[in-house]
N, C-alpha and C. Protein backbone atom coordinates (compact mmCIF):
# COMPACT_ATOMS: atom_id res chain seq x y z
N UNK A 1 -11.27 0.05 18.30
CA UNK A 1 -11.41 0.19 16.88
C UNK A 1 -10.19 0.87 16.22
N UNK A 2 -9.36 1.87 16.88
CA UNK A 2 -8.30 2.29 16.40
C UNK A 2 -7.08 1.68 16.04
N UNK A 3 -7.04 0.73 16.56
CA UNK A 3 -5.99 -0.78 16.56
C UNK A 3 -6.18 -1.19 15.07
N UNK A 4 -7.58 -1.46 15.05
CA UNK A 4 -7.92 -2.35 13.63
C UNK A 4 -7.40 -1.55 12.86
N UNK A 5 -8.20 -0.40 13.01
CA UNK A 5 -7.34 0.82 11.42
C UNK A 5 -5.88 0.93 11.42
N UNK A 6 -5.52 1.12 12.12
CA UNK A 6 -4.01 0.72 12.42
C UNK A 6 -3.69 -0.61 11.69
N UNK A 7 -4.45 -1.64 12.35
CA UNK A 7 -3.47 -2.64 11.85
C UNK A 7 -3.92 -3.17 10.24
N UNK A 8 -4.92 -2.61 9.94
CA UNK A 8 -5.23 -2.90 8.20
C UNK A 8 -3.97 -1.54 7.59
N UNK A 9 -4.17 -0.59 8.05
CA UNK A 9 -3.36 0.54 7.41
C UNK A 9 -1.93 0.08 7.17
N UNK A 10 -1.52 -0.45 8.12
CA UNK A 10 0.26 -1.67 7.91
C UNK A 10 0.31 -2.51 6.93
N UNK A 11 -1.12 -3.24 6.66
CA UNK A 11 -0.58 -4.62 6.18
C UNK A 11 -0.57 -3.78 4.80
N UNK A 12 -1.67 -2.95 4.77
CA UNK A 12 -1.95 -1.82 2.99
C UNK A 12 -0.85 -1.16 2.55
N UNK A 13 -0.23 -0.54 3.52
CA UNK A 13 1.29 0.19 3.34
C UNK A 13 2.33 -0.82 2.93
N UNK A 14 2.63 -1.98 3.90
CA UNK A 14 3.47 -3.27 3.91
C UNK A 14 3.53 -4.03 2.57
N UNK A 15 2.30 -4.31 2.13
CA UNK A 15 1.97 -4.64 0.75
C UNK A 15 2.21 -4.01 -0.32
N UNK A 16 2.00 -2.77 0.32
CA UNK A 16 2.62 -1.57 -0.91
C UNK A 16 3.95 -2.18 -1.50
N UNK A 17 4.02 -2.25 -1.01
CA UNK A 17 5.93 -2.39 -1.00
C UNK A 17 6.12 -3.25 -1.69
N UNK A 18 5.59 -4.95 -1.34
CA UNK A 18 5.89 -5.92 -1.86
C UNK A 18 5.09 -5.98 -3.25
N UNK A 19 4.09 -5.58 -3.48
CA UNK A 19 4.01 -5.14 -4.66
C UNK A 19 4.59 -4.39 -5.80
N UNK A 20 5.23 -3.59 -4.72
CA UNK A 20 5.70 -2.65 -5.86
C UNK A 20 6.80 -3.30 -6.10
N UNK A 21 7.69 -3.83 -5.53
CA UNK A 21 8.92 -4.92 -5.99
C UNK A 21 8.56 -5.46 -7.00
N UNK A 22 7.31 -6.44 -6.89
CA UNK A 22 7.18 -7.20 -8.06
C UNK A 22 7.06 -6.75 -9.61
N UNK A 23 6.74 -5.38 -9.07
CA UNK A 23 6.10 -4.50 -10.29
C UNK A 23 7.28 -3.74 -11.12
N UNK A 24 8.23 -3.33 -10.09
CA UNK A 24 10.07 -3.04 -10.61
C UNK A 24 10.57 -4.40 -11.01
N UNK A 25 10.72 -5.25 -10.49
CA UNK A 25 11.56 -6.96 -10.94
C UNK A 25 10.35 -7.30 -12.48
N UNK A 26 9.62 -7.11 -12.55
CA UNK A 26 9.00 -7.33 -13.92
C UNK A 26 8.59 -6.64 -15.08
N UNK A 27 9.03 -5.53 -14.74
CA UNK A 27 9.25 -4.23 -15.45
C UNK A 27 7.85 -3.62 -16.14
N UNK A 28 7.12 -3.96 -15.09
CA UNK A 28 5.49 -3.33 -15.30
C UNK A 28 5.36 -1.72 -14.37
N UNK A 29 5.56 -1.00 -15.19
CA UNK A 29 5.63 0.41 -14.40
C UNK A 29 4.36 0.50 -14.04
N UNK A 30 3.09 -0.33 -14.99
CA UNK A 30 1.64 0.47 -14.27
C UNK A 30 1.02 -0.34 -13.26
N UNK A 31 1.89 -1.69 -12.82
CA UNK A 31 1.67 -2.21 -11.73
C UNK A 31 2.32 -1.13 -10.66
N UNK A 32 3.08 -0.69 -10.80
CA UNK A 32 4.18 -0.01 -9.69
C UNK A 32 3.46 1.44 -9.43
N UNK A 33 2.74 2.02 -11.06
CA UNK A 33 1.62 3.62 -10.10
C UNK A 33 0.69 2.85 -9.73
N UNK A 34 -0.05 2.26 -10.22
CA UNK A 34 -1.56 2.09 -9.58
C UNK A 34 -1.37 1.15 -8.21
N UNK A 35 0.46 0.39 -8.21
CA UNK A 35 0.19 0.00 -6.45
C UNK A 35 0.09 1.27 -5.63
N UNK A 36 1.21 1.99 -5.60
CA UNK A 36 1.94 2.93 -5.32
C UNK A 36 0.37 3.86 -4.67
N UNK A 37 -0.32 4.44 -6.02
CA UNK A 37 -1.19 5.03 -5.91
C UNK A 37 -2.46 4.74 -5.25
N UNK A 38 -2.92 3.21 -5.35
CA UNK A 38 -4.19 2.63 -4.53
C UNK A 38 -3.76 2.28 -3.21
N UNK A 39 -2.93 1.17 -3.38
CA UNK A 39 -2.49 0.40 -1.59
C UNK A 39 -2.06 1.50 -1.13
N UNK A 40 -0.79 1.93 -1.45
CA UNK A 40 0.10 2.65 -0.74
C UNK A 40 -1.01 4.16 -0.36
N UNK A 41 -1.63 4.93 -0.90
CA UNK A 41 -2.76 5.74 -1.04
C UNK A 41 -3.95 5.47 -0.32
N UNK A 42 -5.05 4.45 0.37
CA UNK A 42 -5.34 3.62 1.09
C UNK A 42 -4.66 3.57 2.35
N UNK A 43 -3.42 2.93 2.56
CA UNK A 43 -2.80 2.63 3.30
C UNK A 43 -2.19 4.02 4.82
N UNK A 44 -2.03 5.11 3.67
CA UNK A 44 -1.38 5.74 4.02
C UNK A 44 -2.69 7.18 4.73
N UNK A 45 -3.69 6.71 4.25
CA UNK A 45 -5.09 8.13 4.59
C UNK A 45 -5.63 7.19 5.87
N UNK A 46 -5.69 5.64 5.54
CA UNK A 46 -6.39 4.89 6.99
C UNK A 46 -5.18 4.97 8.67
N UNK A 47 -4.13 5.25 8.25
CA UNK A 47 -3.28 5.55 8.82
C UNK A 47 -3.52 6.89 9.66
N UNK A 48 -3.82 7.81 8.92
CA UNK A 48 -3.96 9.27 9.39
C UNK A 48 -5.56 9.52 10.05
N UNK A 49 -6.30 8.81 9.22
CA UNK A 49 -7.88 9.25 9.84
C UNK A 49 -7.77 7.93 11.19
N UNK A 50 -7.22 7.14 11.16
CA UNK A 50 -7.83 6.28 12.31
C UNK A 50 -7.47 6.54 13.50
């Protein structure tokens, strides 16, 4: 089971990212907190608890 959390916690972090690109290249700053803040935020606690 630690694998899985692991490997959802990557793709949440990973996505972070590519989101947030889209969100700088289109000049939507509240795409870029609320990625930043949910995925990347998500991403980054399933990482630590799993």
């Amino acid at each position: 089971m630690p694998r899985f959390v692991g490997v959802v916690a990557a793709f949440l972090w990973g996505g972070d990212f590519i989101v947030g690109s889209i969100g700088i290249s289109s000049h939507h700053f509240w795409l870029l907190y609320l990625d930043y803040g949910v995925l990347g935020g998500f991403g980054l606690g399933h990482g630590y608890d799993g």
